[in-house]
N, C-alpha and C. Protein backbone atom coordinates (compact mmCIF):
# COMPACT_ATOMS: atom_id res chain seq x y z
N UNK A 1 5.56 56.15 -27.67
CA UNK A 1 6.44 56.03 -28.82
C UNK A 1 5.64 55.66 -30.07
N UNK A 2 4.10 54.81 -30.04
CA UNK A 2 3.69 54.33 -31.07
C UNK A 2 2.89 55.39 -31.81
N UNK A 3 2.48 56.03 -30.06
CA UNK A 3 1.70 57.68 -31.23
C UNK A 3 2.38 58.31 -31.74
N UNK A 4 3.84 58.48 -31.33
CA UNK A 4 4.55 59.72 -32.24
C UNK A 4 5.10 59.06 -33.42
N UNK A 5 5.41 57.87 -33.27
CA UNK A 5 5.89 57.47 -34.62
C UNK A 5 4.89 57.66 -36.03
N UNK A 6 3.25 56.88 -35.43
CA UNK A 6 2.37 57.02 -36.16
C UNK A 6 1.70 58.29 -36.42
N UNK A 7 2.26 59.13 -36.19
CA UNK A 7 1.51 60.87 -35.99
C UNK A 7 2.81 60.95 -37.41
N UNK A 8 4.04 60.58 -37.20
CA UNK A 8 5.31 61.30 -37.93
C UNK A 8 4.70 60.53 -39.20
N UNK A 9 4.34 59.33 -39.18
CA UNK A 9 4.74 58.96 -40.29
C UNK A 9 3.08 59.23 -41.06
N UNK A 10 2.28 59.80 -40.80
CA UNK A 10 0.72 60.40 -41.47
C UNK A 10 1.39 61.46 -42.11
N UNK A 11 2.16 62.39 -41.44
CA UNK A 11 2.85 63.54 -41.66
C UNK A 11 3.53 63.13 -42.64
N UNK A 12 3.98 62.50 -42.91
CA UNK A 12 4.97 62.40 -43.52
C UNK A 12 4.75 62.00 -45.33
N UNK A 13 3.35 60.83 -44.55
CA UNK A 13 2.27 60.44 -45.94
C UNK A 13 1.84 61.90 -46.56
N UNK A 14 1.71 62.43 -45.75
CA UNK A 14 0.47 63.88 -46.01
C UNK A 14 1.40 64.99 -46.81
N UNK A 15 2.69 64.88 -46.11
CA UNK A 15 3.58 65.60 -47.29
C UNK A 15 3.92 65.06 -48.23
N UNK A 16 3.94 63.31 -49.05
CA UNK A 16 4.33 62.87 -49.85
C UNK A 16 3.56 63.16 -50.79
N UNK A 17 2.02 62.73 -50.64
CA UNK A 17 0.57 63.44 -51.41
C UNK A 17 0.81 64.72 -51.52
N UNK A 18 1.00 66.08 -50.78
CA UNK A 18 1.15 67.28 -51.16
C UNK A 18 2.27 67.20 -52.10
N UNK A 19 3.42 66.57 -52.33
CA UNK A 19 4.37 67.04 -52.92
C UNK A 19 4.08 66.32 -54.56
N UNK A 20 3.57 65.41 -54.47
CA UNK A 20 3.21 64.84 -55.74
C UNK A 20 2.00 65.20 -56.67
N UNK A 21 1.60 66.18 -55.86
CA UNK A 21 0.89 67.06 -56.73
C UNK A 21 -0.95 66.54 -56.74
N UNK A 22 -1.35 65.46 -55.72
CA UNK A 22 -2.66 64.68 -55.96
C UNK A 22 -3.40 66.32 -55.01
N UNK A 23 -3.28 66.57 -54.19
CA UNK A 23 -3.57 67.90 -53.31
C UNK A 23 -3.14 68.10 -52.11
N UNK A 24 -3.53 68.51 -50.82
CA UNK A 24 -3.46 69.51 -49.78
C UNK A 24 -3.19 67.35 -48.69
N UNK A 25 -1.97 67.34 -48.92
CA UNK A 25 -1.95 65.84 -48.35
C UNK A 25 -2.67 65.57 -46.88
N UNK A 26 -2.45 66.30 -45.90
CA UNK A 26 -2.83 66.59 -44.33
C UNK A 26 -4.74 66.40 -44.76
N UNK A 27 -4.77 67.48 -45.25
CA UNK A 27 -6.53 67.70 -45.63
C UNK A 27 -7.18 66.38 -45.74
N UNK A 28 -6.09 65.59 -46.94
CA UNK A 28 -6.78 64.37 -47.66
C UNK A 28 -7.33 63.32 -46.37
N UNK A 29 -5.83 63.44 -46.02
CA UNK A 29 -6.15 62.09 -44.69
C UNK A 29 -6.81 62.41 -43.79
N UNK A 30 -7.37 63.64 -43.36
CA UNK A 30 -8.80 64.25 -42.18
C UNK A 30 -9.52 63.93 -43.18
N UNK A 31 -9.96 64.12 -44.24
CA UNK A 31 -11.05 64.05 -45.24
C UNK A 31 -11.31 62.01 -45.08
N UNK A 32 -10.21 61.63 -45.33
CA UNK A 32 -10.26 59.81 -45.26
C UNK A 32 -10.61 59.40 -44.12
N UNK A 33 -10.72 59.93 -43.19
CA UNK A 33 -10.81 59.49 -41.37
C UNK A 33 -12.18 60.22 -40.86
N UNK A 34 -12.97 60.90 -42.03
CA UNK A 34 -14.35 61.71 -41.61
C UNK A 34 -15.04 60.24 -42.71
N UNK A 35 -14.28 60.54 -43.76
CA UNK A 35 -14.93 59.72 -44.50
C UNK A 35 -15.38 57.95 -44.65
N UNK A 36 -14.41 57.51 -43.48
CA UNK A 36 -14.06 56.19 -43.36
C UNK A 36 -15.37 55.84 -42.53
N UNK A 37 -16.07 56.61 -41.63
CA UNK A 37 -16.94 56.97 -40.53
C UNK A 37 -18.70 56.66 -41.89
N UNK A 38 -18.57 57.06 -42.71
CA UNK A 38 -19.41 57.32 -43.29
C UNK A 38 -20.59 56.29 -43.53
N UNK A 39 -20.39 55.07 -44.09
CA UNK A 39 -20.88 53.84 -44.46
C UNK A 39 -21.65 53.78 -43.18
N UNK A 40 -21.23 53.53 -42.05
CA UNK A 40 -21.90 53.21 -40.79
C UNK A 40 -23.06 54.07 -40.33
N UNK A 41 -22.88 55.15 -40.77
CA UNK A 41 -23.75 55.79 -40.19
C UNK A 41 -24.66 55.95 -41.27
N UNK A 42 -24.82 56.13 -42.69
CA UNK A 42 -25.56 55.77 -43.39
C UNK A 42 -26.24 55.07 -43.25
N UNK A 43 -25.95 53.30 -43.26
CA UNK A 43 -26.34 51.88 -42.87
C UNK A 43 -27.05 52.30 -41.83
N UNK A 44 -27.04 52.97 -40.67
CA UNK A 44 -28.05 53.45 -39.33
C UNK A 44 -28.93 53.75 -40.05
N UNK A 45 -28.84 54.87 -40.27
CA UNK A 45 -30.14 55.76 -40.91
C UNK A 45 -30.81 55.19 -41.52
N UNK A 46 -30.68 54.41 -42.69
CA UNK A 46 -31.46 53.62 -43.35
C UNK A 46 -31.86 52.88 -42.57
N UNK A 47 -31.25 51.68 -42.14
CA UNK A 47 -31.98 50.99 -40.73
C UNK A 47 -32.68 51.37 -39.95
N UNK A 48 -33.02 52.90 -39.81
CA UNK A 48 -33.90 53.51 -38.87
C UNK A 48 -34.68 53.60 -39.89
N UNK A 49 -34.70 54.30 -40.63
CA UNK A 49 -35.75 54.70 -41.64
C UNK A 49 -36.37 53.15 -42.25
N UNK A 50 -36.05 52.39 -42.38
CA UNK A 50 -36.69 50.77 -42.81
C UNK A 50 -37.54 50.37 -41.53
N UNK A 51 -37.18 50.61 -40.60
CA UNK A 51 -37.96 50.26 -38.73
C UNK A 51 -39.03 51.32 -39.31
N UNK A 52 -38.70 52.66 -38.76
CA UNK A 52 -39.61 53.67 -38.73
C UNK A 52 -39.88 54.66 -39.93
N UNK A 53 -41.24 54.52 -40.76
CA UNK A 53 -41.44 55.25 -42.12
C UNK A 53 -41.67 56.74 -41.83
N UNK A 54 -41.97 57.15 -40.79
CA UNK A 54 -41.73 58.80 -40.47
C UNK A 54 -40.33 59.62 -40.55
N UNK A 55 -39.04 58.06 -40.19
CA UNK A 55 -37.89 58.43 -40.65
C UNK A 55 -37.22 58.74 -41.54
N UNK A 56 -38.02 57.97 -42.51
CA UNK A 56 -37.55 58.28 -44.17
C UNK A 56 -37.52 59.68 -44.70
N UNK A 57 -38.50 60.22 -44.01
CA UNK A 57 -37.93 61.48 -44.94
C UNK A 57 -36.72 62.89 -44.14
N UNK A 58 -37.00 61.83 -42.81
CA UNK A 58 -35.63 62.75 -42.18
C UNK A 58 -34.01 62.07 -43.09
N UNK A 59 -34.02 61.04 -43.61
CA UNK A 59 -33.48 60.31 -44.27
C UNK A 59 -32.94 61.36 -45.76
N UNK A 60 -33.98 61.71 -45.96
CA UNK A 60 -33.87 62.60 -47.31
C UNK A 60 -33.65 63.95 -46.96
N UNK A 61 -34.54 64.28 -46.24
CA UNK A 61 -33.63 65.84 -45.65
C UNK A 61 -32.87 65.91 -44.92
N UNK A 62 -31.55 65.17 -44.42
CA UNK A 62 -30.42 64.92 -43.92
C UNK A 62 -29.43 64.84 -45.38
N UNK A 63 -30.01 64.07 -46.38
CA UNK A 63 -29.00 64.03 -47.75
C UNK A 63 -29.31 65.20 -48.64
N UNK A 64 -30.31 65.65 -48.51
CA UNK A 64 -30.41 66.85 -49.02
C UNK A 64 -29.50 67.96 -49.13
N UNK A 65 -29.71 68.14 -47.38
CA UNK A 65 -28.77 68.77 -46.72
C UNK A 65 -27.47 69.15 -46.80
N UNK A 66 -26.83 67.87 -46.80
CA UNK A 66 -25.70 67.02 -46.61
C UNK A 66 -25.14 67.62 -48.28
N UNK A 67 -25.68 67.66 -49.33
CA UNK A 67 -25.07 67.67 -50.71
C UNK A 67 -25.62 69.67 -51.00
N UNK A 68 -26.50 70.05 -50.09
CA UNK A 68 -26.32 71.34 -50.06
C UNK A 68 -25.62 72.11 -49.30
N UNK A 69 -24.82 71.50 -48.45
CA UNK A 69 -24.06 71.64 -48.16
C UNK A 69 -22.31 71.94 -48.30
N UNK A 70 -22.04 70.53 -49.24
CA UNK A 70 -20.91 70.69 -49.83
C UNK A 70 -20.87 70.87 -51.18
N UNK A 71 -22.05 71.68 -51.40
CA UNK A 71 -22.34 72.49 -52.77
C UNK A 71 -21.57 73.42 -51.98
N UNK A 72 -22.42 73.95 -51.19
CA UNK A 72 -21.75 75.43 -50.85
C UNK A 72 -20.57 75.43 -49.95
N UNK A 73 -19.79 74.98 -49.62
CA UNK A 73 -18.53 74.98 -49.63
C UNK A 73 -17.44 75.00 -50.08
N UNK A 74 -17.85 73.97 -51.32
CA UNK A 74 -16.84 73.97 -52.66
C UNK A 74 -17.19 75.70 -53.17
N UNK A 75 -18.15 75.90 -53.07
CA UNK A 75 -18.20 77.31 -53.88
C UNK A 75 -17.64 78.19 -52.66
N UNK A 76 -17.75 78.22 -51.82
CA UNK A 76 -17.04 79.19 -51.46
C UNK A 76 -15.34 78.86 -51.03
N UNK A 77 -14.76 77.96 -51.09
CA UNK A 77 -13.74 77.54 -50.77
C UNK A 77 -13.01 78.08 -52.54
N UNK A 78 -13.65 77.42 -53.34
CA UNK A 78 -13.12 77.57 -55.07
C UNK A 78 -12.87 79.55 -55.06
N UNK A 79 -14.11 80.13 -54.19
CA UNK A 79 -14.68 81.92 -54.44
C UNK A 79 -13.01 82.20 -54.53
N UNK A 80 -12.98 83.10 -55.61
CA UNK A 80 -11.74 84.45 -55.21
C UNK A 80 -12.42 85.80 -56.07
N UNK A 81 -11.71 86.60 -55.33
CA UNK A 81 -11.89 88.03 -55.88
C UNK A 81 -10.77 88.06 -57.39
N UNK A 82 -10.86 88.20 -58.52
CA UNK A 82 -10.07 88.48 -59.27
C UNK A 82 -9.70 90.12 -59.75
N UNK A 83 -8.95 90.97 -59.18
CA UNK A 83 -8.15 91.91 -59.38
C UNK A 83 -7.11 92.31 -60.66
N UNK A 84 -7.92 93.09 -61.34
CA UNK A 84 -7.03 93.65 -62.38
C UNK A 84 -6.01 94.03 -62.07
N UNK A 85 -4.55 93.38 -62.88
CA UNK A 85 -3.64 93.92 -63.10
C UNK A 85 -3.23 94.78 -64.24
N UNK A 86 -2.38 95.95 -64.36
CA UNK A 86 -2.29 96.31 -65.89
C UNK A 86 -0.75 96.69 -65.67
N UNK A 87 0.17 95.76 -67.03
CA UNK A 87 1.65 96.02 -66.67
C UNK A 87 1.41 97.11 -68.53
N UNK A 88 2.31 98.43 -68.43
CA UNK A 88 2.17 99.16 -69.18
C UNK A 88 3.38 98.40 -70.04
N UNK A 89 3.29 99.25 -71.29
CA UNK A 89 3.86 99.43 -72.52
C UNK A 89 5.55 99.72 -72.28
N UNK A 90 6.44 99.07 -72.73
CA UNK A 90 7.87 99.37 -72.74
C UNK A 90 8.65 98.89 -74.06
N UNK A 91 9.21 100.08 -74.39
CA UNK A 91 10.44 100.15 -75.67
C UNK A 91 11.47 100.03 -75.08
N UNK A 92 12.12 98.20 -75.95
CA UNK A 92 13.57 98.50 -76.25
C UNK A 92 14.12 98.13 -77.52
N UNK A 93 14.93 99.43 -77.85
CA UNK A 93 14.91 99.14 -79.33
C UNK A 93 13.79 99.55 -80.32
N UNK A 94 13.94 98.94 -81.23
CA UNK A 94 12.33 99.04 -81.80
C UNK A 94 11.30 98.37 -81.47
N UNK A 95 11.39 97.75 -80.57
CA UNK A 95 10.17 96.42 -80.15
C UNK A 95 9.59 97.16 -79.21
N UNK A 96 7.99 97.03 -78.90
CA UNK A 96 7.39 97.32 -77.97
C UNK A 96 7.07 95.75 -77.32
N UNK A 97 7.03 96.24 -76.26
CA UNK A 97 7.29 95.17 -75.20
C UNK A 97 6.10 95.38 -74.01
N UNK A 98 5.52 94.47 -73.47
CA UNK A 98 4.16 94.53 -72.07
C UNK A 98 2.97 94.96 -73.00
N UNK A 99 2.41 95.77 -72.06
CA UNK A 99 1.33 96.29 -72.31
C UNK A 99 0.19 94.84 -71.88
N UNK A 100 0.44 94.18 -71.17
CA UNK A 100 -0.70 93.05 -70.64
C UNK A 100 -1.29 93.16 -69.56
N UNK A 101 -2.34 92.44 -69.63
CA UNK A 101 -3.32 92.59 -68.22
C UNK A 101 -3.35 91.07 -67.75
N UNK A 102 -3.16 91.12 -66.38
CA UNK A 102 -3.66 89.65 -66.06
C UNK A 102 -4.30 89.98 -64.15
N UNK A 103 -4.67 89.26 -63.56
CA UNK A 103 -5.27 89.13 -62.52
C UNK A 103 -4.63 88.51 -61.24
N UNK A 104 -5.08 89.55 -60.21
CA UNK A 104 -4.32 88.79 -58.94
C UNK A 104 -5.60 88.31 -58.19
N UNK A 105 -5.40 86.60 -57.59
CA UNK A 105 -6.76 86.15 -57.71
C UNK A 105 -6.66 86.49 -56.07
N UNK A 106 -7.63 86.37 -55.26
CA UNK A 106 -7.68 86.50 -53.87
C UNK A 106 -8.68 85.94 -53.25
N UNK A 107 -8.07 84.85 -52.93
CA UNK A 107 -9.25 83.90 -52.10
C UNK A 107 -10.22 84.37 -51.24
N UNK A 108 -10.95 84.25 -51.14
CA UNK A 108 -12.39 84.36 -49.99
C UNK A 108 -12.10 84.11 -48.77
N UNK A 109 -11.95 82.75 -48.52
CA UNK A 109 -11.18 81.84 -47.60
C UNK A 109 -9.85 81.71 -48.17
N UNK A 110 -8.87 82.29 -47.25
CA UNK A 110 -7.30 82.13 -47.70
C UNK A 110 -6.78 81.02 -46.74
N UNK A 111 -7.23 80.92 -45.60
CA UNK A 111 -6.86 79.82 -44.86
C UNK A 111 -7.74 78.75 -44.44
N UNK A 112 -8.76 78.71 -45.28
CA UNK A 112 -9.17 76.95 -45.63
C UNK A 112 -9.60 76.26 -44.01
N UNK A 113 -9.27 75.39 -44.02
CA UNK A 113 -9.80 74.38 -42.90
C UNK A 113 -8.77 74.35 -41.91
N UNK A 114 -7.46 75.54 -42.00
CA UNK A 114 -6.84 75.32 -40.51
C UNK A 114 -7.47 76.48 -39.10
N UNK A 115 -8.04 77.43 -39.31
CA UNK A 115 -8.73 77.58 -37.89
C UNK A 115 -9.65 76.78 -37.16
N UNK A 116 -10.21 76.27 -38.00
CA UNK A 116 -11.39 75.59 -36.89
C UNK A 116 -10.69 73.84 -36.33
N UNK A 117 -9.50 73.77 -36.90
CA UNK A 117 -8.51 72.56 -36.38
C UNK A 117 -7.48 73.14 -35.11
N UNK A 118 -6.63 74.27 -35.42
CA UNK A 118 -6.43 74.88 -34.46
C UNK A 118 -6.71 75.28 -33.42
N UNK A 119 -8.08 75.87 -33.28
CA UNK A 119 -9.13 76.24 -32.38
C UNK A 119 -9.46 75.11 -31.47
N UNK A 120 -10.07 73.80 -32.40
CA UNK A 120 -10.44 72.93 -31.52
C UNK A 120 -8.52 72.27 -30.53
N UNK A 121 -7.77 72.44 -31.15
CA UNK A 121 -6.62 71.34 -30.55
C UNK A 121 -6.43 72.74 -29.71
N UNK A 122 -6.37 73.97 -29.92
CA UNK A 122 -5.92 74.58 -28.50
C UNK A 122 -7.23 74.87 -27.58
N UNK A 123 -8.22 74.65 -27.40
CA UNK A 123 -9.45 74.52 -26.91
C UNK A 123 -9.54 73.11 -26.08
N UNK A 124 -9.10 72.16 -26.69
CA UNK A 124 -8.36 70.84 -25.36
C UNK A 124 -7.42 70.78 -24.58
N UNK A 125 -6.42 71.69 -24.46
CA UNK A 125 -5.66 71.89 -23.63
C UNK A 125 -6.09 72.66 -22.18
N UNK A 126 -6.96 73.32 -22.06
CA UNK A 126 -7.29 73.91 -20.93
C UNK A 126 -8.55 72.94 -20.71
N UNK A 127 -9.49 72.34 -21.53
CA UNK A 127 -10.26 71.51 -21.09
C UNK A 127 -9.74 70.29 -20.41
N UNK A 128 -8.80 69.74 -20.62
CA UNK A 128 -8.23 68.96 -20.22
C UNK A 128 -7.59 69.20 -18.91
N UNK A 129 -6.92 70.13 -18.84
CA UNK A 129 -6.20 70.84 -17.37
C UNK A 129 -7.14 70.65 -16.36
N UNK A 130 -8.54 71.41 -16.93
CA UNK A 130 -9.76 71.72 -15.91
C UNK A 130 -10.31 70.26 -15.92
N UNK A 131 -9.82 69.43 -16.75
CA UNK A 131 -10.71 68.28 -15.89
C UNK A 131 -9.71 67.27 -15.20
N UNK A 132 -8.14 67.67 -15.37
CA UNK A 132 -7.67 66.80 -14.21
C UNK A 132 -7.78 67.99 -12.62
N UNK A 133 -7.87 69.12 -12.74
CA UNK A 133 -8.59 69.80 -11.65
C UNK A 133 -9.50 69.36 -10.82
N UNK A 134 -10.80 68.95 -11.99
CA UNK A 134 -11.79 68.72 -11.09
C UNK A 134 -11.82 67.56 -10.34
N UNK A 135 -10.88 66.71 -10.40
CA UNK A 135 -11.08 65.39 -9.56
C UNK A 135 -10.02 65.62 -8.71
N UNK A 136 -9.05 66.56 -8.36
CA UNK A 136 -8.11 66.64 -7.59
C UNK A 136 -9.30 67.09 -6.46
N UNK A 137 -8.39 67.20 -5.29
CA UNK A 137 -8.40 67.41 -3.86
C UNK A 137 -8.72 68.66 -3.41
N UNK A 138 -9.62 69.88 -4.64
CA UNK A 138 -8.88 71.35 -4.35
C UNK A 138 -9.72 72.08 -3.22
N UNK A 139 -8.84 73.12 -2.95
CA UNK A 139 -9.22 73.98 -1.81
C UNK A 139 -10.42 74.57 -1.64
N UNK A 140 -10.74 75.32 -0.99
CA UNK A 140 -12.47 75.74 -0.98
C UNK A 140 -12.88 76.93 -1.80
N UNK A 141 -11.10 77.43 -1.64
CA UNK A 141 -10.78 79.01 -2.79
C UNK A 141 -11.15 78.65 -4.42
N UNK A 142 -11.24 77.50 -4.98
CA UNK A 142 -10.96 76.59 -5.89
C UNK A 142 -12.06 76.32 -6.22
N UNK A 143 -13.55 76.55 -5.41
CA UNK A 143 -14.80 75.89 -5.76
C UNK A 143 -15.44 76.37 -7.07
N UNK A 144 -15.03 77.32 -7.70
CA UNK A 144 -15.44 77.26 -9.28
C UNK A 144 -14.96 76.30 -10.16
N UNK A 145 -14.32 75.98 -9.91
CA UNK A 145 -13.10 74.90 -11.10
C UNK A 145 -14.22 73.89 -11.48
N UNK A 146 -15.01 73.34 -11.00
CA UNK A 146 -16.08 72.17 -11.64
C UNK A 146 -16.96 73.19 -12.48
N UNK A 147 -17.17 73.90 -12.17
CA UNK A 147 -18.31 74.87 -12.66
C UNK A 147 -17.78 75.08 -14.16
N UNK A 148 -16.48 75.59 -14.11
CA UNK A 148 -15.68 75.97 -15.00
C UNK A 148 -15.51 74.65 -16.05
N UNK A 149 -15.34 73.40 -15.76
CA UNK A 149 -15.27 72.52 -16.10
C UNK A 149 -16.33 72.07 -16.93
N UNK A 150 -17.35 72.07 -16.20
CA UNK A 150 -18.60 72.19 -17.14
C UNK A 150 -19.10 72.84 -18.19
N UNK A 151 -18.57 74.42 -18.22
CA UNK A 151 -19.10 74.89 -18.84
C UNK A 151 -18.22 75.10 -20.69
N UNK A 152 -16.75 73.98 -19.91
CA UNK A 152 -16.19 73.93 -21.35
C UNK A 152 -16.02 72.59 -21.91
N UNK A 153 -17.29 71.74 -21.46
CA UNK A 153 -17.75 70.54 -22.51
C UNK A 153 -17.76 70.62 -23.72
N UNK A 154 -17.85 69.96 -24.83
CA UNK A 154 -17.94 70.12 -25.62
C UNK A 154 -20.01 70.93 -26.06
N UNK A 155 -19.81 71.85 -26.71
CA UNK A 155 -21.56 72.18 -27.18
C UNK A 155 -21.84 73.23 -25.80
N UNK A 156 -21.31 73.52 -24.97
CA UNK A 156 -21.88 74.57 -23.77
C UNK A 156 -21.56 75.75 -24.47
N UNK A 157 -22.30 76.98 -23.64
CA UNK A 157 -21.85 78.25 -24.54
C UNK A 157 -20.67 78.82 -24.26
N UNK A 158 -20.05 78.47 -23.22
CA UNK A 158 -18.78 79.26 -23.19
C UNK A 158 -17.56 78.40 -24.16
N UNK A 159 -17.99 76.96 -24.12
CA UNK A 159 -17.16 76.49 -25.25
C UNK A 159 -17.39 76.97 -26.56
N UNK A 160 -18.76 76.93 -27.27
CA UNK A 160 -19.04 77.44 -28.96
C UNK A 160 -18.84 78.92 -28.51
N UNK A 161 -18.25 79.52 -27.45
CA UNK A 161 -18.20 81.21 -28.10
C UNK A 161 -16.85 81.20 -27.67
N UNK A 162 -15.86 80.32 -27.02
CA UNK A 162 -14.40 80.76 -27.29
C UNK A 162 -14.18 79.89 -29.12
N UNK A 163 -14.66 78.29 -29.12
CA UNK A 163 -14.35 78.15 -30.37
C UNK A 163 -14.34 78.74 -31.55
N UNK A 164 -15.56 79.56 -31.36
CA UNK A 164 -15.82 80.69 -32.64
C UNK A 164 -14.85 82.00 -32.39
N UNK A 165 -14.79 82.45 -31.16
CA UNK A 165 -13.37 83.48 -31.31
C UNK A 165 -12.11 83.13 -31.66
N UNK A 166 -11.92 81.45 -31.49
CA UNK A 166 -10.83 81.12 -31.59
C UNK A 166 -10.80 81.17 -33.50
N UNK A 167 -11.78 80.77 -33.69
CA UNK A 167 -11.98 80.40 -35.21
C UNK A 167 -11.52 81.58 -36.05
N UNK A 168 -12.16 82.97 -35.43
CA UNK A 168 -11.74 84.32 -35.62
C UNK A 168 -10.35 84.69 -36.08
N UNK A 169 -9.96 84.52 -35.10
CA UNK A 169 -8.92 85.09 -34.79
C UNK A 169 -7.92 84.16 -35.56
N UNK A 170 -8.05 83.15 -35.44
CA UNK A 170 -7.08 82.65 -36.86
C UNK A 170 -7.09 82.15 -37.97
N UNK A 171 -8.44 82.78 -38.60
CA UNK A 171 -8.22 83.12 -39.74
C UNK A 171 -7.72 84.47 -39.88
N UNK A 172 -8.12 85.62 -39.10
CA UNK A 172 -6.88 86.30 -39.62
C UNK A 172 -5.82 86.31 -39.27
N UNK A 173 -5.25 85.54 -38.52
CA UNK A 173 -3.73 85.42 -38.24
C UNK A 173 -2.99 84.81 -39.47
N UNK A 174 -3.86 83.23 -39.70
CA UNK A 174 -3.44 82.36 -40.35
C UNK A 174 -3.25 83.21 -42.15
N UNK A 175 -4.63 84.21 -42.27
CA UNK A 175 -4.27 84.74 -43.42
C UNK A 175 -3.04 85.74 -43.41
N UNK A 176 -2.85 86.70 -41.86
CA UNK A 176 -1.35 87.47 -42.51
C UNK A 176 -0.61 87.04 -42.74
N UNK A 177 -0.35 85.47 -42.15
CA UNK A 177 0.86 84.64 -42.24
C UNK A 177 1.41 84.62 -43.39
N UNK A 178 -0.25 83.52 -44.43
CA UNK A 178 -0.05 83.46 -45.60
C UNK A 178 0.16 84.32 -47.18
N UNK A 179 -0.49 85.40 -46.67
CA UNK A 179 -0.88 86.54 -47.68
C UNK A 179 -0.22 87.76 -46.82
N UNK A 180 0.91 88.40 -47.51
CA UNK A 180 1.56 89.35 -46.85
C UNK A 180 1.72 90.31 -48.17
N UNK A 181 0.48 91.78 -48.23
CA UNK A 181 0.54 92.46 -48.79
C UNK A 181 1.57 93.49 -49.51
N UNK A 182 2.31 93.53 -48.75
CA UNK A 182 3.55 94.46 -48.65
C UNK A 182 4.09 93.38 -49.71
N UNK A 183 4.51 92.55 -49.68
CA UNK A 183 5.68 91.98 -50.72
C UNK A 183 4.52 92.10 -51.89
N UNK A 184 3.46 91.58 -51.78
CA UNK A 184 2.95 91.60 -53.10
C UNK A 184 3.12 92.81 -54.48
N UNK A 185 2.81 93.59 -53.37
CA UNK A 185 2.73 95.06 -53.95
C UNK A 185 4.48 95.34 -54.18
N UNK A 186 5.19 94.89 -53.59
CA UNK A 186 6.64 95.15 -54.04
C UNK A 186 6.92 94.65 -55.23
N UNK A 187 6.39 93.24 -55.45
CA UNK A 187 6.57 92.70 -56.52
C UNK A 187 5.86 92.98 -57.82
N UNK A 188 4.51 93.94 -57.75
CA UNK A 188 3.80 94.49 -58.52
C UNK A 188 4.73 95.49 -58.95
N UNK A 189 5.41 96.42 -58.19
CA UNK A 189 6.18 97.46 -58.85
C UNK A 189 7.36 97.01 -58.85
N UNK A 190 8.12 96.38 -59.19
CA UNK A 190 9.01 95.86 -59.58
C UNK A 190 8.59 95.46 -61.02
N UNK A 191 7.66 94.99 -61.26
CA UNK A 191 7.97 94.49 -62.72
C UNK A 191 6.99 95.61 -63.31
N UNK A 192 6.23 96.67 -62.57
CA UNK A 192 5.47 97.75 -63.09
C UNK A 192 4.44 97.69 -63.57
N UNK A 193 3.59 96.69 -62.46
CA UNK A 193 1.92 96.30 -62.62
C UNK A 193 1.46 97.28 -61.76
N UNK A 194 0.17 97.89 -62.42
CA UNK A 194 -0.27 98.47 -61.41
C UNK A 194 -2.12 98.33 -61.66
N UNK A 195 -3.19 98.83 -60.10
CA UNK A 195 -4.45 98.40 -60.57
C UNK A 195 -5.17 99.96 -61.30
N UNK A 196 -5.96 99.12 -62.00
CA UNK A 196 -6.79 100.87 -62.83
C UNK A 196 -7.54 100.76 -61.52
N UNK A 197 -7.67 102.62 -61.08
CA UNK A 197 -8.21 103.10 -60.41
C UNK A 197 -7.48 103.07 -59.20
């Protein structure tokens, strides 16, 4: 009862932040719970690197890293394709009316940081299955199930190559969801935008 209450009511924080306009509320609070982690492990590193001076500069090329990193993320998360629109010229009356151009922007990444969250939470459900398996009682027909178990630890290859198909596959799911061409384009000719070329 205490997890679901406390699960509802993050949710609930996470939609209050989305709705008030600060950003992406859910995001914020994974972002606060990676970030809360942070100090400590810093404080290590340095503490290693103050013990051991060969560490120091793993010290610096870890922050290096670390800020070339979420250089390039922000840039590609910010990336869109911007697409000419052109709405033509219309008379009513004596007034000419349109004739403007503006842009349909199109994200790079349209679905952001929910596949690789998805992926991992449906990627524990069969890991989990297979490991109350492996301590059961099972039959001799059954003798792969540890094997199997093993090989979807976290970091084995059959785990990083379903996570990455999983990752696949919904981003483009997650993008038809979000981005559904057909209306767009309905709504382009409806008001009588169309692209040059």
């Amino acid at each position: 009862v205490t997890l679901t209450g406390g699960t509802m009511f993050v949710m609930w924080l996470g939609e209050q932040i989305t709705s008030r306009g600060i950003g992406n509320g859910i995001s914020l609070i994974i972002f606060a719970g990676i970030v809360a982690q942070l100090p400590t492990a810093l404080w290590q590193m340095i503490e290693a690197a103050r013990v051991d001076a060969s560490r120091s500069i793993l010290l610096f090329g870890f922050l290096g890293m670390a800020v070339a990193l979420i250089m390039f993320i922000v840039f590609i998360e910010r990336s869109q394709r911007r697409i000419l629109i052109v709405y033509p010229k219309r008379q009513q009356g004596n007034r000419m009316f349109g004739g403007d151009t503006s842009f349909l922007p199109l994200k790079i990444n349209t679905s952001g940081v929910i596949p690789p969250i998805f992926a991992s939470s449906l990627l524990l459900l069969p890991a989990t299955v297979m490991g109350f398996l492996a301590t059961a009682d099972l039959p001799a027909w059954a003798s792969w199930a540890p094997t199997l178990v093993g090989q979807m630890q976290h970091g084995r290859p059959l785990f990083m190559g379903l996570y990455g198909a999983l990752i696949i596959f919904f981003c483009y799911f997650y993008t038809s969801v979000v981005f559904n061409p057909e209306e767009t384009a309905e709504n382009l000719r409806k008001y009588g935008g169309n692209l040059p070329g």
